[in-house]
N, C-alpha and C. Protein backbone atom coordinates (compact mmCIF):
# COMPACT_ATOMS: atom_id res chain seq x y z
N UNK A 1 -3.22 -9.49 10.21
CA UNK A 1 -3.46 -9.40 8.78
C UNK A 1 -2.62 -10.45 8.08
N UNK A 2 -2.95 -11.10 7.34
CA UNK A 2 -2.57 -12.06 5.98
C UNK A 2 -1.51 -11.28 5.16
N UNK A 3 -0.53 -12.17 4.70
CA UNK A 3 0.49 -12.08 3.97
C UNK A 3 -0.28 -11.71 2.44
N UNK A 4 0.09 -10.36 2.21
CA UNK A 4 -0.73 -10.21 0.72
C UNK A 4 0.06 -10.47 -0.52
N UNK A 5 -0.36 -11.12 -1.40
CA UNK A 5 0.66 -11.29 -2.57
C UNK A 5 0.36 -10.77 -4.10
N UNK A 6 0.50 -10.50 -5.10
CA UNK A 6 0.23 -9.80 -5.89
C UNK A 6 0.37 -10.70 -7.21
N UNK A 7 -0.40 -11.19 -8.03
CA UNK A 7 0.50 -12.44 -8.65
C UNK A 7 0.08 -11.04 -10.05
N UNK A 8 0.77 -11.25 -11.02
CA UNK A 8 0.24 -11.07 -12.12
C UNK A 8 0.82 -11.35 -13.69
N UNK A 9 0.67 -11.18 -15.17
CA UNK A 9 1.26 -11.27 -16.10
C UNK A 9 1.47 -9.72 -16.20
N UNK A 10 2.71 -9.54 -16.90
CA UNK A 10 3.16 -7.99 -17.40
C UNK A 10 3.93 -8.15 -18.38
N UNK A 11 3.99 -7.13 -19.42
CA UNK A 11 4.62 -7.54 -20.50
C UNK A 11 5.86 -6.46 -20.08
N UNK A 12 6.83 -6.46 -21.58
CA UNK A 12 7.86 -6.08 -21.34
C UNK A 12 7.86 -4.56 -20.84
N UNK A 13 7.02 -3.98 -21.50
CA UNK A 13 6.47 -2.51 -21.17
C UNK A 13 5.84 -2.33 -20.24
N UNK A 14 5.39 -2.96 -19.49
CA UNK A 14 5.02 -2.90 -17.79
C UNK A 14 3.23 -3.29 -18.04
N UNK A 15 2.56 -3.53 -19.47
CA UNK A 15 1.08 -3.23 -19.55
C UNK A 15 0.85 -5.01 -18.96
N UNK A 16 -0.41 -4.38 -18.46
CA UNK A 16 -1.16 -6.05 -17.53
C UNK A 16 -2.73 -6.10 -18.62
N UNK A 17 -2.76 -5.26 -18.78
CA UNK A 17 -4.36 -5.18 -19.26
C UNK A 17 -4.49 -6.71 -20.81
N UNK A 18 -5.71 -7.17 -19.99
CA UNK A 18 -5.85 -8.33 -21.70
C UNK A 18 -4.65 -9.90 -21.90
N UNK A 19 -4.20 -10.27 -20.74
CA UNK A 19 -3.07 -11.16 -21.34
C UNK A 19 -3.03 -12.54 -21.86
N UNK A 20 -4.89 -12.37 -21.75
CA UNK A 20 -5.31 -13.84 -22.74
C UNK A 20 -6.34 -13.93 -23.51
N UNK A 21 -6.14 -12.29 -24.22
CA UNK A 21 -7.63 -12.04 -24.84
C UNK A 21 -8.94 -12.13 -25.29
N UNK A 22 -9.02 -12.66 -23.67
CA UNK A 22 -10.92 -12.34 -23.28
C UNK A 22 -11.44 -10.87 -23.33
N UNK A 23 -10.90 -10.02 -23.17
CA UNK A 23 -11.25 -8.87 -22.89
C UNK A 23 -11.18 -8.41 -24.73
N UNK A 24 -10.87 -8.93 -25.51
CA UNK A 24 -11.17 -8.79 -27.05
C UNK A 24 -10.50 -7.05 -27.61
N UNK A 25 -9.50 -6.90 -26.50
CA UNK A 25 -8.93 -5.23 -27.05
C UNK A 25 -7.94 -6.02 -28.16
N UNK A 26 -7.57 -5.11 -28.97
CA UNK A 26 -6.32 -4.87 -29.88
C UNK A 26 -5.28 -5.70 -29.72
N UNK A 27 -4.52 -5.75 -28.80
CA UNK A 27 -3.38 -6.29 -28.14
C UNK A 27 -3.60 -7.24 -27.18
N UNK A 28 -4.71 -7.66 -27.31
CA UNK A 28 -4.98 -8.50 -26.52
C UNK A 28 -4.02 -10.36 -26.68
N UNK A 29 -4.46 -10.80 -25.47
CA UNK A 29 -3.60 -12.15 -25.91
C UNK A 29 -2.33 -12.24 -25.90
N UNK A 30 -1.25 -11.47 -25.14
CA UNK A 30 0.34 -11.01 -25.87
C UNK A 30 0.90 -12.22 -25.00
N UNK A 31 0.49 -12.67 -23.45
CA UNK A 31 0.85 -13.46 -22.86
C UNK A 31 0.97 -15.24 -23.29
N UNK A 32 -0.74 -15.69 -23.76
CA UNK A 32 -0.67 -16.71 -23.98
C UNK A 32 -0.52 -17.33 -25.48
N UNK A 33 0.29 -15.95 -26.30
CA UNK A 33 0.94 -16.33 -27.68
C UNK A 33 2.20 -17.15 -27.59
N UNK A 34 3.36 -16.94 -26.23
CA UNK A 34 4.13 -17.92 -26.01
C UNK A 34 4.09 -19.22 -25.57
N UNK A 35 2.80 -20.03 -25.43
CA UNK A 35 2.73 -21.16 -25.10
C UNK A 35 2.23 -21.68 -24.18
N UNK A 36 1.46 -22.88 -23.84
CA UNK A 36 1.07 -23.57 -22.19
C UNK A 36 1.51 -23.49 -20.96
N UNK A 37 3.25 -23.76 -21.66
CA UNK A 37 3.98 -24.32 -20.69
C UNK A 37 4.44 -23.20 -19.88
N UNK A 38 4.57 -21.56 -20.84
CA UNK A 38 4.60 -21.04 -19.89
C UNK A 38 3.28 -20.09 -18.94
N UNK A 39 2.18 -20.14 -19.24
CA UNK A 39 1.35 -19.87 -18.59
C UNK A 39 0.68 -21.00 -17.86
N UNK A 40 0.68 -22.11 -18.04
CA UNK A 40 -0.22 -23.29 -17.28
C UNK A 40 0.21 -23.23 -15.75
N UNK A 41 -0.74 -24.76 -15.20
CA UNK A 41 -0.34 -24.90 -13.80
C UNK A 41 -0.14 -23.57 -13.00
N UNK A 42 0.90 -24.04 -11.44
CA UNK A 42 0.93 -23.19 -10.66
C UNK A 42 2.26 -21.73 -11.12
N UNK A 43 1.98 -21.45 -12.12
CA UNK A 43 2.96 -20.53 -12.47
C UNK A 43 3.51 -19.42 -11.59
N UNK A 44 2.72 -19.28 -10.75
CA UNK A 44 3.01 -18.18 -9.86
C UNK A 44 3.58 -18.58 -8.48
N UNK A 45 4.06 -20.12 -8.58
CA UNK A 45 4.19 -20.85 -7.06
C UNK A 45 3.80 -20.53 -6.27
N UNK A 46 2.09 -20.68 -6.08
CA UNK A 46 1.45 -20.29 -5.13
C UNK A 46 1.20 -21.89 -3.63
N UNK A 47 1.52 -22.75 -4.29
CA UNK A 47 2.11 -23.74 -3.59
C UNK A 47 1.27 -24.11 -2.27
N UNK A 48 1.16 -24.27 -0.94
CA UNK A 48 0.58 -24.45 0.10
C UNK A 48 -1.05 -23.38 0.42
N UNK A 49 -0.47 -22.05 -0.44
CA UNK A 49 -1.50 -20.96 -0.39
C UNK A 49 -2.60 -21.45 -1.25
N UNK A 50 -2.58 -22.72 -1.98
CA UNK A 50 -3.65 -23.02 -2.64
C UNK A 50 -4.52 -23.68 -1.28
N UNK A 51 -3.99 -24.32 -0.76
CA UNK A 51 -4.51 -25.14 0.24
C UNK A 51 -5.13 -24.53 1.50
N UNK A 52 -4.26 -23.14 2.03
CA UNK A 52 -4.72 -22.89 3.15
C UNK A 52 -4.95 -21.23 3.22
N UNK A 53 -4.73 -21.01 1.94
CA UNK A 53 -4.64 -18.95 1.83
C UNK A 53 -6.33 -18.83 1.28
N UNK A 54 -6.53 -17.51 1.03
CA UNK A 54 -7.39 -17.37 0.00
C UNK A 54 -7.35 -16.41 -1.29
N UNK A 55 -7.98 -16.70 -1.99
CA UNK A 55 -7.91 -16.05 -3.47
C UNK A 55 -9.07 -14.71 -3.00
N UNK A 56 -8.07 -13.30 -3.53
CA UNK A 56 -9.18 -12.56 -3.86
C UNK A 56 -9.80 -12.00 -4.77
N UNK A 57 -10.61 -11.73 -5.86
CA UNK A 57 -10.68 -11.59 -7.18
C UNK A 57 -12.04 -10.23 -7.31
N UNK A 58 -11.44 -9.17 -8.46
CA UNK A 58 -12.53 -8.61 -8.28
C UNK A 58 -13.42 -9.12 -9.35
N UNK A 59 -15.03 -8.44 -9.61
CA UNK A 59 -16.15 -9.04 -10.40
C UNK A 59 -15.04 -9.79 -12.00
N UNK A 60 -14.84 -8.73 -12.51
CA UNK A 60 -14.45 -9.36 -14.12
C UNK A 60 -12.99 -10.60 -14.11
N UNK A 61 -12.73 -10.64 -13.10
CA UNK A 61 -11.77 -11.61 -12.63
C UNK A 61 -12.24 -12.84 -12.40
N UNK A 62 -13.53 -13.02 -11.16
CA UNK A 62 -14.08 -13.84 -11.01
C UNK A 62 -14.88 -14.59 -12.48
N UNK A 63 -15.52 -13.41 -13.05
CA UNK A 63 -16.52 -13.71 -14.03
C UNK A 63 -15.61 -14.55 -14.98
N UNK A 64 -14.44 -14.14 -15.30
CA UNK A 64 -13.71 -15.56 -16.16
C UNK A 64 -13.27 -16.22 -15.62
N UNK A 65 -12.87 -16.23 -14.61
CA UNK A 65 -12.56 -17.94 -13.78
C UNK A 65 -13.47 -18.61 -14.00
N UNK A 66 -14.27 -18.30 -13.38
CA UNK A 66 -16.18 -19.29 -12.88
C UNK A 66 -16.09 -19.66 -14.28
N UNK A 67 -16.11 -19.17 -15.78
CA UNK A 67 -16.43 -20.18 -16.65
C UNK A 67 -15.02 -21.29 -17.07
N UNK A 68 -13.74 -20.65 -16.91
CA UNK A 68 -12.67 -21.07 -17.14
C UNK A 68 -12.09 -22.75 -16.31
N UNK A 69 -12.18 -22.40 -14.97
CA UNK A 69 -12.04 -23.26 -14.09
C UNK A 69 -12.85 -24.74 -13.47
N UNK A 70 -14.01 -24.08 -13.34
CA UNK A 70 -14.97 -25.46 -12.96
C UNK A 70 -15.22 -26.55 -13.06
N UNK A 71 -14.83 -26.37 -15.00
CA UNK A 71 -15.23 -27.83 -15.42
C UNK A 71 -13.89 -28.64 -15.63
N UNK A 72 -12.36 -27.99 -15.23
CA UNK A 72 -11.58 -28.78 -15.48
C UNK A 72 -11.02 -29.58 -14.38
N UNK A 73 -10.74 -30.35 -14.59
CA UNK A 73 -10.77 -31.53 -13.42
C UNK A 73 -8.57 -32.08 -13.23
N UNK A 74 -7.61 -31.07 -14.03
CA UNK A 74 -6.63 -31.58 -13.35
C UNK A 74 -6.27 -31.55 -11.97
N UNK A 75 -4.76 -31.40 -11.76
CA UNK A 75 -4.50 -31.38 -10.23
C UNK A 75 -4.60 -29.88 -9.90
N UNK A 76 -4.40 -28.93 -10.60
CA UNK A 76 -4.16 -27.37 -10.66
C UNK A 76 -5.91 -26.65 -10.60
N UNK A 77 -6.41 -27.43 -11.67
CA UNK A 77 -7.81 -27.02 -11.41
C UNK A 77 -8.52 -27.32 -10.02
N UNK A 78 -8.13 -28.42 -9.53
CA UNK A 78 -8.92 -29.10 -8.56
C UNK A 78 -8.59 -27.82 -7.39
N UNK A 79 -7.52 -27.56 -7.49
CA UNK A 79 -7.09 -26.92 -6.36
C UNK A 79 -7.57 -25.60 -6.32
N UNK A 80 -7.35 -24.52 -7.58
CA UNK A 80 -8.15 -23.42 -8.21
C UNK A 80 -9.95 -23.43 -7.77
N UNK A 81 -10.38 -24.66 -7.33
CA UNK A 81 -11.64 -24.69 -7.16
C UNK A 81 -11.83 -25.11 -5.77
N UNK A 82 -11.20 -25.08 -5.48
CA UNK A 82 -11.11 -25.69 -3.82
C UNK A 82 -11.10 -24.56 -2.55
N UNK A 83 -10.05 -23.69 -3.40
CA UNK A 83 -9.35 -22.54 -2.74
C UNK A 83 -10.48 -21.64 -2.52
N UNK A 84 -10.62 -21.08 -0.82
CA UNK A 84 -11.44 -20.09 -0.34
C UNK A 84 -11.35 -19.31 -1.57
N UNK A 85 -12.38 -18.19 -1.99
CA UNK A 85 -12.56 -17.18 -3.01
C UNK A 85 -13.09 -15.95 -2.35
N UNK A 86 -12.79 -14.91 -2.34
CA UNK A 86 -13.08 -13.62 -1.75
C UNK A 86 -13.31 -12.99 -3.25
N UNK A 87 -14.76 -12.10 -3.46
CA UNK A 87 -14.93 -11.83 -4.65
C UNK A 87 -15.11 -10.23 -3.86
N UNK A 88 -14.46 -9.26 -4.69
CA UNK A 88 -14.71 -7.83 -4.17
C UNK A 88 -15.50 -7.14 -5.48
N UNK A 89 -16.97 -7.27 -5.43
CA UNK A 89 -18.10 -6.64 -5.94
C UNK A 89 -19.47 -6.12 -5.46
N UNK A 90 -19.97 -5.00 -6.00
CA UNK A 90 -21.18 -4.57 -5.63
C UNK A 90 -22.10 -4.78 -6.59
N UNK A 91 -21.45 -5.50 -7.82
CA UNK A 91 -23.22 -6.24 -8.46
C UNK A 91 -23.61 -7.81 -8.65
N UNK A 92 -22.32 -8.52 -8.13
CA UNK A 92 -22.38 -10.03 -8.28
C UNK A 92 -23.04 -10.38 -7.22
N UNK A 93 -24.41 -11.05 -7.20
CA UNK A 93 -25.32 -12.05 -6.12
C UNK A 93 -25.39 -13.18 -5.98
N UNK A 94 -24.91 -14.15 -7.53
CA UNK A 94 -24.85 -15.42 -7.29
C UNK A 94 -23.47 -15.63 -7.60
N UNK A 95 -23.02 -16.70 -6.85
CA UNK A 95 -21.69 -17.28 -7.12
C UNK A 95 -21.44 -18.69 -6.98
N UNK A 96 -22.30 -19.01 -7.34
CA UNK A 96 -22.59 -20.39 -6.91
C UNK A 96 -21.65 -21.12 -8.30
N UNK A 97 -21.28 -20.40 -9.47
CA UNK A 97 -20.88 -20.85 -10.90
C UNK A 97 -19.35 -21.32 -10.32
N UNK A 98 -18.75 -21.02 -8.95
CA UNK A 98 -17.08 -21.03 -8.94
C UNK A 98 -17.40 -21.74 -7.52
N UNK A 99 -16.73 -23.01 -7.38
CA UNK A 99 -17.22 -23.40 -6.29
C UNK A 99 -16.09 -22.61 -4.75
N UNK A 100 -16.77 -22.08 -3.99
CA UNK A 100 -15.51 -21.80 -2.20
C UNK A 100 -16.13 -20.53 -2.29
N UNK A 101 -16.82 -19.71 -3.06
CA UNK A 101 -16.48 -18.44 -3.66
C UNK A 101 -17.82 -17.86 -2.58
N UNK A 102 -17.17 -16.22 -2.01
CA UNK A 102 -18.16 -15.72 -1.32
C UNK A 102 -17.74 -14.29 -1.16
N UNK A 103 -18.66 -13.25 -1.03
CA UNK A 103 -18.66 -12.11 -1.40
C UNK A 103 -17.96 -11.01 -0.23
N UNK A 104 -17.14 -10.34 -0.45
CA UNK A 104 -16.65 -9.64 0.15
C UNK A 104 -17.82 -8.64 1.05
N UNK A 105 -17.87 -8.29 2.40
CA UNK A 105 -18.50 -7.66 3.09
C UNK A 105 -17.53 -6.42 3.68
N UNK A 106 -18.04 -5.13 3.78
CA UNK A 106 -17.11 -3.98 3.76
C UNK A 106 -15.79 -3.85 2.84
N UNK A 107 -15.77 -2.81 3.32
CA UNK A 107 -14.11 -2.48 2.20
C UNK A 107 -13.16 -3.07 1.97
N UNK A 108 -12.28 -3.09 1.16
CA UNK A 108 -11.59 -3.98 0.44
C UNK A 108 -10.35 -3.76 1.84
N UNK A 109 -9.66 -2.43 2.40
CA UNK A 109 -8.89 -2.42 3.21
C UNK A 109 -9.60 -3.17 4.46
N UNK A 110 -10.77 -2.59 5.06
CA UNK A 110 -10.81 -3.42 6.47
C UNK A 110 -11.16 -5.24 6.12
N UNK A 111 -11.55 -5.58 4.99
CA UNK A 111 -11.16 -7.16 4.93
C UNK A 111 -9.90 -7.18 4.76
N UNK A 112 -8.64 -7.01 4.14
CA UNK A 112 -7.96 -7.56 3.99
C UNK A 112 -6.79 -6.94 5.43
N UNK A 113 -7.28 -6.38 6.15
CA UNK A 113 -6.94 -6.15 8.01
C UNK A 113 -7.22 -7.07 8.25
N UNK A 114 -8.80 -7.75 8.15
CA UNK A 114 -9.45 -8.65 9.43
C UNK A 114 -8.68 -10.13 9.19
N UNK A 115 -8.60 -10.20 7.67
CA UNK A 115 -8.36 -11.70 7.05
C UNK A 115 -7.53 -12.53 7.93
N UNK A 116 -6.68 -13.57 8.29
CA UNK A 116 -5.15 -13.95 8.84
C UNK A 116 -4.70 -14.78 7.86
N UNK A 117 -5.40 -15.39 7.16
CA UNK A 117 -5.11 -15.96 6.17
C UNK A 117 -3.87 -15.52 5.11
N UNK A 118 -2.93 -15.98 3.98
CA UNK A 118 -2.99 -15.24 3.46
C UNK A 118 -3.47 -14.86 2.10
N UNK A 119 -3.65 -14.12 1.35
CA UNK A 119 -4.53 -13.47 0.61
C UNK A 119 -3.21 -13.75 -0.72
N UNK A 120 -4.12 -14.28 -1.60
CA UNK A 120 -3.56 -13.69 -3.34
C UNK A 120 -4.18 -12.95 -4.21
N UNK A 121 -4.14 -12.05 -4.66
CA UNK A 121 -4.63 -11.46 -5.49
C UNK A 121 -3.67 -11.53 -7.25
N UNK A 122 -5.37 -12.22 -8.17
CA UNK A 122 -4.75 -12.10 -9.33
C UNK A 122 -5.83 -11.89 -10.17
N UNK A 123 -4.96 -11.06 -11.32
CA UNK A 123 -5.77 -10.22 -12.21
C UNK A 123 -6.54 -9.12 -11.58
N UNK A 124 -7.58 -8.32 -11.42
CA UNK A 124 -8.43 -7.57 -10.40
C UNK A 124 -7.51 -6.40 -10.28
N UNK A 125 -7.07 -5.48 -11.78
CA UNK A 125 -6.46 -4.11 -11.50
C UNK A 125 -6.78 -3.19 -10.56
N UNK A 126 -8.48 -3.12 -10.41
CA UNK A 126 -8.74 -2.29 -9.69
C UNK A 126 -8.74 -2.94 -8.41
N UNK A 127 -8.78 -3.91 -8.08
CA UNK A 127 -8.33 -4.27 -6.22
C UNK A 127 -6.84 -3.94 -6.02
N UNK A 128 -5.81 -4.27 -7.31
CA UNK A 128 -5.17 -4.48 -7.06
C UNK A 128 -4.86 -2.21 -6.47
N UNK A 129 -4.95 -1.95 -7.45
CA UNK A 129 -4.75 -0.59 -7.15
C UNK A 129 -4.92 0.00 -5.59
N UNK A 130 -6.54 -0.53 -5.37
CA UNK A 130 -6.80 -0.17 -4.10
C UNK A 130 -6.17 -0.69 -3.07
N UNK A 131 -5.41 -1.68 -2.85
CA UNK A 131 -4.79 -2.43 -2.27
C UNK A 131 -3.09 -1.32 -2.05
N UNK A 132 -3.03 -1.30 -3.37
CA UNK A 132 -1.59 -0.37 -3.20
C UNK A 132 -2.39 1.23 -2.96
N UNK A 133 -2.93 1.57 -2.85
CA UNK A 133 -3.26 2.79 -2.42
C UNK A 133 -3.06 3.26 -1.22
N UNK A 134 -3.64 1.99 -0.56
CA UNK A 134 -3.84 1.06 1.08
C UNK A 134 -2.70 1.22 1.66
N UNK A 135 -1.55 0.73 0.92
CA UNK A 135 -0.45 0.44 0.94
C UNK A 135 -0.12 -0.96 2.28
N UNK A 136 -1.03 -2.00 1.02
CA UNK A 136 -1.36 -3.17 1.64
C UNK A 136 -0.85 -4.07 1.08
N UNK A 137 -0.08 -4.42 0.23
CA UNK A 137 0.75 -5.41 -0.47
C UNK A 137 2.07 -5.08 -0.28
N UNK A 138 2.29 -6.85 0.44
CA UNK A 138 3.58 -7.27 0.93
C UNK A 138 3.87 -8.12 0.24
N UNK A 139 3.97 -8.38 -1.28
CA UNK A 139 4.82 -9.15 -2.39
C UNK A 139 4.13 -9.35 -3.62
N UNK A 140 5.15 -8.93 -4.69
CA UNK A 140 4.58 -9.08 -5.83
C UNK A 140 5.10 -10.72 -6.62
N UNK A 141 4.60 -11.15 -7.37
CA UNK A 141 5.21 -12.16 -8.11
C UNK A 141 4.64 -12.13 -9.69
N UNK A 142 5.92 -11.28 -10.68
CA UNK A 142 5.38 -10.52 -11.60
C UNK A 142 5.83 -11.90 -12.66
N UNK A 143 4.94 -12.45 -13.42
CA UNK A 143 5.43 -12.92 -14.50
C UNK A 143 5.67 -12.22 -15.69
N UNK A 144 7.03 -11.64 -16.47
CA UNK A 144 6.89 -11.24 -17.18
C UNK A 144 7.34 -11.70 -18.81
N UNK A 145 6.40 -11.11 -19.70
CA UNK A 145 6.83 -11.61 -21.31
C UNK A 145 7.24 -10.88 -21.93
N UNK A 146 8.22 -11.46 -22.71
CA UNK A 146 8.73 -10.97 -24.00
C UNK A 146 8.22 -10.35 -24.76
N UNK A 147 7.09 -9.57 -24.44
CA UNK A 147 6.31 -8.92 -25.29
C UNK A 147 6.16 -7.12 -25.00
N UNK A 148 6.30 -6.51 -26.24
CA UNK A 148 6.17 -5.08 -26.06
C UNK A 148 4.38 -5.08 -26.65
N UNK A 149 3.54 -4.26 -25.84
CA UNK A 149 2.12 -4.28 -25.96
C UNK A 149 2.22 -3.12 -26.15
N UNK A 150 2.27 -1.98 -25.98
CA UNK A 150 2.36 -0.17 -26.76
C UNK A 150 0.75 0.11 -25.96
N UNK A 151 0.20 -0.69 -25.96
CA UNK A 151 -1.18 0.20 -25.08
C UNK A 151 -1.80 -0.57 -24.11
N UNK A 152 -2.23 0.10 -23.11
CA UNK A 152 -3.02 -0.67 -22.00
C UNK A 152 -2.90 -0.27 -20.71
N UNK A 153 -3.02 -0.81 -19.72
CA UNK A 153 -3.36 -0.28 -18.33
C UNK A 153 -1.66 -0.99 -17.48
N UNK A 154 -1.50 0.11 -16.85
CA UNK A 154 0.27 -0.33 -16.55
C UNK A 154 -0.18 -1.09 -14.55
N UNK A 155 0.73 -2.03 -14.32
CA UNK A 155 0.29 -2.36 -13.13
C UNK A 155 0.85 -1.33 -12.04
N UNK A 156 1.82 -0.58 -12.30
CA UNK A 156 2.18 0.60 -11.32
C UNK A 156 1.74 2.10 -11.62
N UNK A 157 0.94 2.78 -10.76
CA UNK A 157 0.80 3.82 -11.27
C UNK A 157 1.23 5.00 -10.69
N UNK A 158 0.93 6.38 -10.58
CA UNK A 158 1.40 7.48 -9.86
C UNK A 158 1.49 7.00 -8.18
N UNK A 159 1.92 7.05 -7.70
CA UNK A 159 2.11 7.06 -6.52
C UNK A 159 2.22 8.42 -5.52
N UNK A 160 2.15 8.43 -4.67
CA UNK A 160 2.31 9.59 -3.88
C UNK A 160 3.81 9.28 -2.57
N UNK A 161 4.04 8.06 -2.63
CA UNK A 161 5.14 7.98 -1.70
C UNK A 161 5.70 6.69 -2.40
N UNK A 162 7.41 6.73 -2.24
CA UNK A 162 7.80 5.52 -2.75
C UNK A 162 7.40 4.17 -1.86
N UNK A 163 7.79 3.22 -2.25
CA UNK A 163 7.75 2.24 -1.71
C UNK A 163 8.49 1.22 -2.09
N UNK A 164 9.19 0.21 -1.23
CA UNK A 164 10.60 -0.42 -1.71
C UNK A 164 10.72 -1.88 -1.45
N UNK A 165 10.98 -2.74 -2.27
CA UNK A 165 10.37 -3.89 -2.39
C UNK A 165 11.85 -4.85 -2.68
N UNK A 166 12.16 -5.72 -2.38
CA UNK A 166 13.06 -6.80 -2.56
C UNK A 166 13.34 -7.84 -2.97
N UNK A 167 13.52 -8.16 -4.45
CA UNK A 167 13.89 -9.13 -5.00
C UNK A 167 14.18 -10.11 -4.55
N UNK A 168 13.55 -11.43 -4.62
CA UNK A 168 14.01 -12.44 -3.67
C UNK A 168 14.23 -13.58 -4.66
N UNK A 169 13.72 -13.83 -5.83
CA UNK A 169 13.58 -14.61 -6.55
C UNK A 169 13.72 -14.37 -7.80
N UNK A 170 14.34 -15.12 -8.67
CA UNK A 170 13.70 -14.67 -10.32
C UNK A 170 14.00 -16.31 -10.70
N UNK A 171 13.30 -16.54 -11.90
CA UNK A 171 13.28 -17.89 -12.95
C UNK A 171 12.65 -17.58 -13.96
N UNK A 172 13.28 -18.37 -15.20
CA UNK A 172 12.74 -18.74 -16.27
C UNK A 172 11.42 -19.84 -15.97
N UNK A 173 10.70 -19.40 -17.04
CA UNK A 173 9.14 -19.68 -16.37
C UNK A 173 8.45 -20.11 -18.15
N UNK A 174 9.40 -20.80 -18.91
CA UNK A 174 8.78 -21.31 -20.75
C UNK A 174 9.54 -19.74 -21.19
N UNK A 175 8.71 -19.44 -21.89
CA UNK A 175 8.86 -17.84 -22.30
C UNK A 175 9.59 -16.95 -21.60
N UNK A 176 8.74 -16.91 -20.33
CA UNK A 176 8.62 -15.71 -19.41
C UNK A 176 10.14 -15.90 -18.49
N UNK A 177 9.86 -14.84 -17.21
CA UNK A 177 10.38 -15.01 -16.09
C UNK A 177 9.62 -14.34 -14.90
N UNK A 178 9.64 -14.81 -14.07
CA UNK A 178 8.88 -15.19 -13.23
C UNK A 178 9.68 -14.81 -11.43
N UNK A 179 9.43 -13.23 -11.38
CA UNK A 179 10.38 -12.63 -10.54
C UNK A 179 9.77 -12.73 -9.28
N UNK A 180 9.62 -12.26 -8.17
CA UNK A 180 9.00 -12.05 -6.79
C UNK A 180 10.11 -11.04 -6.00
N UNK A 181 8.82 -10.09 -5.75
CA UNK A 181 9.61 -8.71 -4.70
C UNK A 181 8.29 -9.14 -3.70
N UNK A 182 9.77 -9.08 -2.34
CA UNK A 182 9.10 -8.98 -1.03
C UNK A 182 9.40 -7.18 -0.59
N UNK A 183 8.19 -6.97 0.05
CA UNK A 183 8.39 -5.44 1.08
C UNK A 183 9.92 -5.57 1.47
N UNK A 184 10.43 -4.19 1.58
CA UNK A 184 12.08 -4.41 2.43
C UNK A 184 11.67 -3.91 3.41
């Protein structure tokens, strides 16, 4: 199995939901009110995994990349479009809009068993959930903002057993900071 990684934005209150308000809620947008510099490029130092990992994304994840990504032609985009794409949906048929991109076959746990690759997952609450349900993610890399959001969907939820994770990293990231927990 593939090294799984967890990339995501979280605000100060732990909410992920909306952080560049496409999704048009209330609070939407709280992330990319601080600036480019800190959301652009490879913010999540995903680094070599652009080149040789793959991206997994569920439908509403994919659905804003594919228009977001395609047509931009820097060094970050090029790579964003390059990168294998694992899409985990049961109503998306064409994908031809995101170029690498191909549809997940069986469950989200026995692909991400079979994969060797390793796997990023970003944005995609509900993979991401199922994934920790799984108890299949071996690192998070949380960017977080200065922002208190008061409503929305939290990236940790009830759990039924702890699970314990190890700080390996933190940086200032523009705004943000930009932590990473490995499994202990």
């Amino acid at each position: 199995m593939g090294h799984v990684i967890v990339t995501a934005f979280v605000s100060l209150d732990g909410i992920v939901t909306d952080p560049d308000g496409s999704g048009g809620t209330p609070a939407g947008g709280w992330a990319f009110r601080h600036g480019p510099e800190t959301v652009g490029g490879d913010k999540f130092r995903l680094g070599d995994l652009m080149d040789t990992g793959v991206l997994l994304l569920g439908r509403t994840t994919w659905e804003l990349f594919s228009r977001l990504w395609p047509s931009r032609t820097d060094e970050f985009s090029t790579r964003m479009n390059k990168i294998a794409k694992v899409v985990a949906s049961h109503s998306l048929t064409d994908l031809s809009a995101f170029p690498n991109s191909t549809l997940m076959e069986g469950s989200l746990a026995d692909y991400v068993r079979s994969e060797s690759r390793s796997i990023a997952v970003t944005g995609s609450l509900s993979v991401i959930r199922e994934l920790q349900a799984a108890d299949l993610v071996d690192e998070y890399r949380l960017m977080t903002f200065p922002s208190i959001v008061g409503t929305g969907s939290q990236l940790f939820g009830p759990s039924d057993a702890p699970v314990h994770f190890q700080l390996t990293s933190v940086a200032q990231t523009g705004a943000a900071s930009l932590a990473t927990y490995v499994r202990a």
